[in-house]
Protein backbone atom coordinates (compact mmCIF):
# COMPACT_ATOMS: atom_id res chain seq x y z
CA UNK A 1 25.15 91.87 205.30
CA UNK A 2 25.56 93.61 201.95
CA UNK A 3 22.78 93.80 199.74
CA UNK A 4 23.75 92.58 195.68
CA UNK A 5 22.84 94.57 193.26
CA UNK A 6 21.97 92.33 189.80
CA UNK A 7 23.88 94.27 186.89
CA UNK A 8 22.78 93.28 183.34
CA UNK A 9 24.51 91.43 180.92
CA UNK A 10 26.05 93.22 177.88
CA UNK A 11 24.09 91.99 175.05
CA UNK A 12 25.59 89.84 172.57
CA UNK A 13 24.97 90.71 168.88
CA UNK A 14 24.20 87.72 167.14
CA UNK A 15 25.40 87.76 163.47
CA UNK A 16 24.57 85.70 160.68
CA UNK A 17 26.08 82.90 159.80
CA UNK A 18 29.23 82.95 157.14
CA UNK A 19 28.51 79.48 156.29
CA UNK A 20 26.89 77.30 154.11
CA UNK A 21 25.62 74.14 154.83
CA UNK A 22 28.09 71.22 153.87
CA UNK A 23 26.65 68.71 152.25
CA UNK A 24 28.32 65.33 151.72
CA UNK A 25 28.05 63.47 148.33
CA UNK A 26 29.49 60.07 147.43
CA UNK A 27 30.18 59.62 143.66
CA UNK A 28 29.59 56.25 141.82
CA UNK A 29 33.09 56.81 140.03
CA UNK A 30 35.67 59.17 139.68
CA UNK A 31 35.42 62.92 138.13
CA UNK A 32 34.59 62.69 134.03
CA UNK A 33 33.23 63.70 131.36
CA UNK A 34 29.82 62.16 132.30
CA UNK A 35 29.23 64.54 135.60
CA UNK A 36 29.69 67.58 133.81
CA UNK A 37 26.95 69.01 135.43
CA UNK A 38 28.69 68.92 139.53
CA UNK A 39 31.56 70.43 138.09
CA UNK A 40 30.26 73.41 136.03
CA UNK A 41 27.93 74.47 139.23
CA UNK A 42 30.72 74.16 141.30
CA UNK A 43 33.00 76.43 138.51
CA UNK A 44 29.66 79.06 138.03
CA UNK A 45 29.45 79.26 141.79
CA UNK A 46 25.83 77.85 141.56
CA UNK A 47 26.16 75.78 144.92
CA UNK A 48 27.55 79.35 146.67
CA UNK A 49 24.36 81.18 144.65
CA UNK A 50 22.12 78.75 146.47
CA UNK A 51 23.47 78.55 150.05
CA UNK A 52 24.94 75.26 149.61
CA UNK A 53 28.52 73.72 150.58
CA UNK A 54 28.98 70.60 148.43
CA UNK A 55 31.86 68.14 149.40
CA UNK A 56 31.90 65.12 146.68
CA UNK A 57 33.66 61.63 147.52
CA UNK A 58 33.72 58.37 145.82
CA UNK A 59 33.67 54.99 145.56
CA UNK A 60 33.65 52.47 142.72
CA UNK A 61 30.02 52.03 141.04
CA UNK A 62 26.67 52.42 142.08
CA UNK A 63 25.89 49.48 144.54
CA UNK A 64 28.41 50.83 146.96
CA UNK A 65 26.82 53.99 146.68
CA UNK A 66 23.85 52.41 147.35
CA UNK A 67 24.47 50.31 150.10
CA UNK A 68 26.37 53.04 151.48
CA UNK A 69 23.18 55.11 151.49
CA UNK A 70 20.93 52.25 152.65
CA UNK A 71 23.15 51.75 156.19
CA UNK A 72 22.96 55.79 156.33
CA UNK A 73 27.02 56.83 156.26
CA UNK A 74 26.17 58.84 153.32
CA UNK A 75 22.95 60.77 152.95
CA UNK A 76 22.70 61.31 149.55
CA UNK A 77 25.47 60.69 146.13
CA UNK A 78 24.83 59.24 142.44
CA UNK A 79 24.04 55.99 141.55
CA UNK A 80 22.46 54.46 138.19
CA UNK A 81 19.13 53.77 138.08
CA UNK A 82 19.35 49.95 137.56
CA UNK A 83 21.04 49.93 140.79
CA UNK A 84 18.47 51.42 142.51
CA UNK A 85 16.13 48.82 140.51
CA UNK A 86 18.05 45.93 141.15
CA UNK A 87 18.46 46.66 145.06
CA UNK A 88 14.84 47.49 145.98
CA UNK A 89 13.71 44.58 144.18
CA UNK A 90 16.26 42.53 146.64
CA UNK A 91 14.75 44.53 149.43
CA UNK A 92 11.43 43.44 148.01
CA UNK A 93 12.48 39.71 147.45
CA UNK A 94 13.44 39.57 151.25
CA UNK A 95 9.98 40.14 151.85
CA UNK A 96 10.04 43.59 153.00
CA UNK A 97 7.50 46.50 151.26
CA UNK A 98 9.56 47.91 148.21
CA UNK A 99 8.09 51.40 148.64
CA UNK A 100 9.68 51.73 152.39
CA UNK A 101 13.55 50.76 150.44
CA UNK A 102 15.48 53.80 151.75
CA UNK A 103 17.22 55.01 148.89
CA UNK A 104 15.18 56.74 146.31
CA UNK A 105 15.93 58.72 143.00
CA UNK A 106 15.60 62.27 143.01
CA UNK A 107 17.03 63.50 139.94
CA UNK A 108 17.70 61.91 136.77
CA UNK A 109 20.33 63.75 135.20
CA UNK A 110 21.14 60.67 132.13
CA UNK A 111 17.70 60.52 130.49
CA UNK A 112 19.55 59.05 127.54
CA UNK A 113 22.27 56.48 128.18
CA UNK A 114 23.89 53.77 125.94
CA UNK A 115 27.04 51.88 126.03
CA UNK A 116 29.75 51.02 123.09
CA UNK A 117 32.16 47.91 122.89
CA UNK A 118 35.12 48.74 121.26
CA UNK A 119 38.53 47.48 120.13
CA UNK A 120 41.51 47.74 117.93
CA UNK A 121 40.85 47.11 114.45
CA UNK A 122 42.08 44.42 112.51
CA UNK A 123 44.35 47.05 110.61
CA UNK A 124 45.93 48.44 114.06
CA UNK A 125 46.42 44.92 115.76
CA UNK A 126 48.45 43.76 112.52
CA UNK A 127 50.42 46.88 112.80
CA UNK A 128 50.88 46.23 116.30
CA UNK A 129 51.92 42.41 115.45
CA UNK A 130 48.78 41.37 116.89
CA UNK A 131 46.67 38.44 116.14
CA UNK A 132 43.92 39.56 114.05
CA UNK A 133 39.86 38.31 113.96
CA UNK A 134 38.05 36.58 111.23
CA UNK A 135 36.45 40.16 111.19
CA UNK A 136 36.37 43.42 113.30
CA UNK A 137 34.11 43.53 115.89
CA UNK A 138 31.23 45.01 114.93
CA UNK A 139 28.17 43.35 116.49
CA UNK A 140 27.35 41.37 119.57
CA UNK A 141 27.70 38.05 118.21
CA UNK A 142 31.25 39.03 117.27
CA UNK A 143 31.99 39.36 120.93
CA UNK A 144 31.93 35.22 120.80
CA UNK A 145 35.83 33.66 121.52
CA UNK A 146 36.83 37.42 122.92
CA UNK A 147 38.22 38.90 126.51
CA UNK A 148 35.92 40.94 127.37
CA UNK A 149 35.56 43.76 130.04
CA UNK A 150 32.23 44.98 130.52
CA UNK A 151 32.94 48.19 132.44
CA UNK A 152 30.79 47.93 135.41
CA UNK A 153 28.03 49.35 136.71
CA UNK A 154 25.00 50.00 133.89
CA UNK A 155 27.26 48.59 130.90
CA UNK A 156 27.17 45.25 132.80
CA UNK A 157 23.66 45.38 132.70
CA UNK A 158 23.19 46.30 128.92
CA UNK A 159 25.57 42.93 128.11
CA UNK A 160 23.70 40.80 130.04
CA UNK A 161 20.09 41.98 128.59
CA UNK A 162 21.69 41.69 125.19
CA UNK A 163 23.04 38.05 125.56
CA UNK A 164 19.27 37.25 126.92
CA UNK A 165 18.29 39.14 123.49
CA UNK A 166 20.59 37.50 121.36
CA UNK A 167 20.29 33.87 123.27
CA UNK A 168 23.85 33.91 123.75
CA UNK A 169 23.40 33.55 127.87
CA UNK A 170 24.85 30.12 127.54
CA UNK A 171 27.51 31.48 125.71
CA UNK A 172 29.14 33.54 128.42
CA UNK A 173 32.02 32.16 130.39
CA UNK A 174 31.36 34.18 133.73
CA UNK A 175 34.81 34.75 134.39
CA UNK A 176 38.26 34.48 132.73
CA UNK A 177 40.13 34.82 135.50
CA UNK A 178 38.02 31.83 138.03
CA UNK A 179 37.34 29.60 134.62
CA UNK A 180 40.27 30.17 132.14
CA UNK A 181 39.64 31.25 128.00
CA UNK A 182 36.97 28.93 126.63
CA UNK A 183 37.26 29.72 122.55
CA UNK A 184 33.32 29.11 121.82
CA UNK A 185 31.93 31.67 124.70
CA UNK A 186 32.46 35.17 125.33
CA UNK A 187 35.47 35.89 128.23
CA UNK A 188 34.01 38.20 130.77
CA UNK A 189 37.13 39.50 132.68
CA UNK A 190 37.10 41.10 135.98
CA UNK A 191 40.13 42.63 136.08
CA UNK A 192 40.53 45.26 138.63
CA UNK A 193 39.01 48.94 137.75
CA UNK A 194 41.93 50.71 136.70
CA UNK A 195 42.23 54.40 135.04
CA UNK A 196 41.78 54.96 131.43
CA UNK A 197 45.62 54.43 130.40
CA UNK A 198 45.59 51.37 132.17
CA UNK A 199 43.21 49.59 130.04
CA UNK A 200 44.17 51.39 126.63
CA UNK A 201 47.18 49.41 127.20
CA UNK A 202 45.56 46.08 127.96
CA UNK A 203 44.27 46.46 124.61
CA UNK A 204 47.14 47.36 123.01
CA UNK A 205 49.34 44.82 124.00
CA UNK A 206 46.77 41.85 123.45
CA UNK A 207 45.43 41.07 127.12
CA UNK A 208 41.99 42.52 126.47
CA UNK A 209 40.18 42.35 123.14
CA UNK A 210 36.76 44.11 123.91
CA UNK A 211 36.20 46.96 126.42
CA UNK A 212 32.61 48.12 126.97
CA UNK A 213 32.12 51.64 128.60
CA UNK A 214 29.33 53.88 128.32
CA UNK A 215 29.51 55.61 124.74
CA UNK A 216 31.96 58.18 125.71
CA UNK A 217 34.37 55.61 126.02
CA UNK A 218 34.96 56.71 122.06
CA UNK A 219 36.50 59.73 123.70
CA UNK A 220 38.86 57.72 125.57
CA UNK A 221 40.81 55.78 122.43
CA UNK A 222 40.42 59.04 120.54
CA UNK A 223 42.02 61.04 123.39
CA UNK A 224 44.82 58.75 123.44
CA UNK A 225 45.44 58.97 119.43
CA UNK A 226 45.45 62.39 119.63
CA UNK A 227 48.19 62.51 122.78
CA UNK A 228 50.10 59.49 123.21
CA UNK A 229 49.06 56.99 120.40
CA UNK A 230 48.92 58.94 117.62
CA UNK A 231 47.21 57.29 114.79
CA UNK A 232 44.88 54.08 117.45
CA UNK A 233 42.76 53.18 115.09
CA UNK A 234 39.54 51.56 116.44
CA UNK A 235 35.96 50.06 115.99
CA UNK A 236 32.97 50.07 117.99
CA UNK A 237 29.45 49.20 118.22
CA UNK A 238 26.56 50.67 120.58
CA UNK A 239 23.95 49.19 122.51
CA UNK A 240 21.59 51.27 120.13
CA UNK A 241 23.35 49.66 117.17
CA UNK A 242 22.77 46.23 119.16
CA UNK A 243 19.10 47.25 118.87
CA UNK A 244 18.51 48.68 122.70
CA UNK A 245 17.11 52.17 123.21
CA UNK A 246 18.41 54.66 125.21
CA UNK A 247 17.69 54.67 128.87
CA UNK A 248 18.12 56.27 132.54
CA UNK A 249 21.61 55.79 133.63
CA UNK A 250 23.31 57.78 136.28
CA UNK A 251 20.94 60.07 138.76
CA UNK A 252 20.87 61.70 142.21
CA UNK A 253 19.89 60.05 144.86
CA UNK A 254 19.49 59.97 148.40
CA UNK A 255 17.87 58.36 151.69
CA UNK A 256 13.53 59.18 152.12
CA UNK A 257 14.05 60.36 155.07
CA UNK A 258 16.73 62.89 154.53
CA UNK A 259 14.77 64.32 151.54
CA UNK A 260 11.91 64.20 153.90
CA UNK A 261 13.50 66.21 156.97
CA UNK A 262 15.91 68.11 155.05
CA UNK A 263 14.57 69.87 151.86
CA UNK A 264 16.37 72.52 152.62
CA UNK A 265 19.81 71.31 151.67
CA UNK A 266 17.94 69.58 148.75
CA UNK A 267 16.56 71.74 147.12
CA UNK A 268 19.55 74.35 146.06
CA UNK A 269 21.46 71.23 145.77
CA UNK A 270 19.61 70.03 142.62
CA UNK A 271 18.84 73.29 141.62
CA UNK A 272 22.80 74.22 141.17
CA UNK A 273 22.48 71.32 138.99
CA UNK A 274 18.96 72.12 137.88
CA UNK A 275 20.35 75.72 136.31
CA UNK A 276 24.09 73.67 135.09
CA UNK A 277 22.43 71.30 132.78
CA UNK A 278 21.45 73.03 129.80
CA UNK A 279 25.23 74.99 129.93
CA UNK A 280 26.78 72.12 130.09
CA UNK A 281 25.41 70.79 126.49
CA UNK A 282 26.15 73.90 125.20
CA UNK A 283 29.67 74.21 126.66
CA UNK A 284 31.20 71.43 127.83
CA UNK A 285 34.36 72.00 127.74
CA UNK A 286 34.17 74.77 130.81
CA UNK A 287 33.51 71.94 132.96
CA UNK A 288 36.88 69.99 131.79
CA UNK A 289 38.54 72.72 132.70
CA UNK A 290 37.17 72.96 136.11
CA UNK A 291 37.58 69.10 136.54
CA UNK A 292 41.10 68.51 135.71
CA UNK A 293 42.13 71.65 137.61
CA UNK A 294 40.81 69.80 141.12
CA UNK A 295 42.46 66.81 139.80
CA UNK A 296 45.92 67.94 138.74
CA UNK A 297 45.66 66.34 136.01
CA UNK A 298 47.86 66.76 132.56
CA UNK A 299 46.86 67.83 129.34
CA UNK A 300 46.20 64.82 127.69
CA UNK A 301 43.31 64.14 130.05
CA UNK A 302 42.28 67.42 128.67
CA UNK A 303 41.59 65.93 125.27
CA UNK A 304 40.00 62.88 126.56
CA UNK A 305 37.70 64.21 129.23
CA UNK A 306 36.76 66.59 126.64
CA UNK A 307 35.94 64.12 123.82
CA UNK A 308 34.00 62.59 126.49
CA UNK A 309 32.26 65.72 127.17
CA UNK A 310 31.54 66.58 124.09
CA UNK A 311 29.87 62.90 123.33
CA UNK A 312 27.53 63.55 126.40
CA UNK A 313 26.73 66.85 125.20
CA UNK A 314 25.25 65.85 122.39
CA UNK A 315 28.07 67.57 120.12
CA UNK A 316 28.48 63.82 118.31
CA UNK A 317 24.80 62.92 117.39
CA UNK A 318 26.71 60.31 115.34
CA UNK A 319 27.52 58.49 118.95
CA UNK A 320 25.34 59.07 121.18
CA UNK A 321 21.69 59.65 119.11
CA UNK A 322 19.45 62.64 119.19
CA UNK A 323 20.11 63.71 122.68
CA UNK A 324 22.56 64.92 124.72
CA UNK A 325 23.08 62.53 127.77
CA UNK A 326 21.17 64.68 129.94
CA UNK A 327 18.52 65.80 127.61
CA UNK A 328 15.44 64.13 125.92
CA UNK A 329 12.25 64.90 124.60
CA UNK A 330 10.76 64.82 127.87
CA UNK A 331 13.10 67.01 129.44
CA UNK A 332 11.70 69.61 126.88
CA UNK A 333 8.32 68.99 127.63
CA UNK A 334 9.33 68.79 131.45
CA UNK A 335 12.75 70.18 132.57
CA UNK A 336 16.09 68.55 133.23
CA UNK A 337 16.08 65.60 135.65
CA UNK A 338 13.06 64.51 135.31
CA UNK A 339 11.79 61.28 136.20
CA UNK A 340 8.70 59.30 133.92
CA UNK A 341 7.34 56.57 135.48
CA UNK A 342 6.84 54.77 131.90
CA UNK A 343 10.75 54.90 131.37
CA UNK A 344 11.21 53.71 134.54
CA UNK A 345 8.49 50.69 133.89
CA UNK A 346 11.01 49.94 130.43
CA UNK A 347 13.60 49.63 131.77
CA UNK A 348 11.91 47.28 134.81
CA UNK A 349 10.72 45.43 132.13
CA UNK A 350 13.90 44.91 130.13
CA UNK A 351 15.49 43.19 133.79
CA UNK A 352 12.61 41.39 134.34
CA UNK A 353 12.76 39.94 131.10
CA UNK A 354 16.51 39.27 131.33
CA UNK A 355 15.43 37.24 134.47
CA UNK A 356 17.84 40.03 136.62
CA UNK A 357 14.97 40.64 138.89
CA UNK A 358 14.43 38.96 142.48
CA UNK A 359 10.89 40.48 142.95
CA UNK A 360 8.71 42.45 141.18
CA UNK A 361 8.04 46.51 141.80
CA UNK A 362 6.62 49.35 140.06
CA UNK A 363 8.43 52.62 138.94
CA UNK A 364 7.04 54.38 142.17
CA UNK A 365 9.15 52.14 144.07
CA UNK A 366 12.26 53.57 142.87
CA UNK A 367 11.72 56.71 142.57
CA UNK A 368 10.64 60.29 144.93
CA UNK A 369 9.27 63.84 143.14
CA UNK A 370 10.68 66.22 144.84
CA UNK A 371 8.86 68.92 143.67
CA UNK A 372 11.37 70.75 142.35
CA UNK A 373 9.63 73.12 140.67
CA UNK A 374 6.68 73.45 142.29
């Protein structure tokens, strides 16, 4: 019998990788003005720069994001910071340890958030042939015998701590559409989330009176003056006119454990963002650019996204206070996104006090340092 002689395989060179890990994000909203910061690392390359293959979805608002998280089909996406309040504290209430909740912020990219309400002006509605108000609205308690649309998300939870401010809780009618117009409360309507045009025109022909968005909603009504209303004339006030600070609004976030067992797809994530911040407040308008390219969008989203942008850069001081959106006086002493426990204890405090809390829990509940600049 034939003896066999073993031959050797060939080696195999093994060559590096040509990819990047792809990391999945689900948005709170659609692309705007107020995520500057995904889309000018994505348009600087920053995500290529630090190995990292970024593929943003979305949904509609921060709870689905959440919950989304918390059942782990998404591993990490934005979200506002009184969602991630509002759900641990449910966790909490259901007797479970609020510190073991699995979604935690890791990067707080709006240190300085407020919301406006804002409608036509008595001047415009006459022109319009328009009913017109005893006066234009220009504080909360004008918002009494109004439709009102609250926006979602964190401007929802600005109204409701100013009613419990102003002690106009009883004076809310829940819902317009369930309970019909009641002339001595203030109309909350739920109509469906539609696009920026959609609701401009609500407005204009009488089916909405108030609209509250975050402060850069400004840019939206000025946008549409200077494309396809020329000469809207408007008024507004902000929740820092209605006497509430500033506060955390939209951050990253993402499950414990993936941050635990995969810092190394978090880290140049957030630090694409990390090195995009401070570019974006000083030029906004690259990440427009960027954005309405992916979106096909025309040019009169131009204007408005970058009205927006420029309102959460800090290019409007007059709007949206001393700050950018993403910058504060802590993020000088500390670096973009970062998280203090004290404004985190606030802003606990302020839904606590607004009696929006099921359970009580501390900032550290909410909240993971990632180190990212250790």
């Amino acid at each position: 019998m034939p003896t066999l002689t073993k031959v050797p395989l060939p080696k195999v060179e093994l060559a590096t990788a040509d990819y990047l890990p792809q990391l999945d994000i689900l948005c709170h909203h659609f692309a705007s003005g107020h995520v500057l910061y995904l889309f000018h690392a994505l348009g600087k390359g920053y995500f290529k720069e630090n190995k990292i293959y970024p593929v943003f979805s979305r949904t509609n608002h921060s709870p689905k994001v959440i919950e989304s998280l918390f059942h782990d089909v998404h591993k990490i996406g934005t979200a506002t910071a009184t969602g991630v309040i509002l759900a641990t504290s449910e966790w909490a209430a259901q007797g479970n340890d609020p510190k073991e909740y699995p979604v935690k912020i890791i990067y707080q990219c709006d240190q300085s958030y407020s919301s406006a309400f804002y409608s036509l002006s008595n001047n415009y509605r006459q022109k319009l042939g328009l009913p017109t108000y005893p006066k234009n609205i220009t504080t909360f308690e004008d918002l009494v015998g109004k439709r009102v649309r609250t926006g979602g998300g964190t401007p929802t939870i600005l109204f409701w701590i100013l009613a419990h401010k102003k002690g106009l809780k009883d004076k809310v009618n829940p819902s317009l559409e369930e309970n019909g117009y009641d002339p001595g409360k203030i109309n909350l309507s739920w109509v469906e989330e539609y696009d920026v045009k959609t609701y401009s025109n609500l407005m204009l022909r009488g089916e909405l009176d108030v609209y509250s968005k975050p402060t850069f909603g400004h840019g939206q009504f000025i946008g549409r003056a200077k494309t396809t209303n020329e000469g809207l004339e408007h008024v507004a006030f902000s929740t820092i006119d209605a006497g509430l600070p500033p506060l955390y609004g939209v951050g990253i976030v993402a499950r414990r454990d993936f941050v635990r067992d995969h810092a190394d797809m978090i880290a140049p994530f957030l630090k694409a963002i990390d090195k995009a911040m401070p570019e974006c407040i000083d030029d906004p308008r690259f990440s427009v650019r960027i954005m309405n390219e992916m979106r096909d969008f025309g040019p009169e989203y131009d204007e408005i996204e970058g009205i927006k942008a420029d309102i959460t850069a800090g290019k409007h001081p007059e709007i949206s206070g001393e700050y950018a959106y993403y910058a504060s006086a802590d993020t000088e002493k500390y670096g973009f996104g970062c998280v203090r426990e004290d404004k985190l204890q606030f802003l606990i405090d302020m839904l606590q006090d607004a009696g929006m809390l099921k359970a009580k829990i501390q900032p550290s509940d909410v909240y993971m340092d990632v180190k990212l600049r250790a």
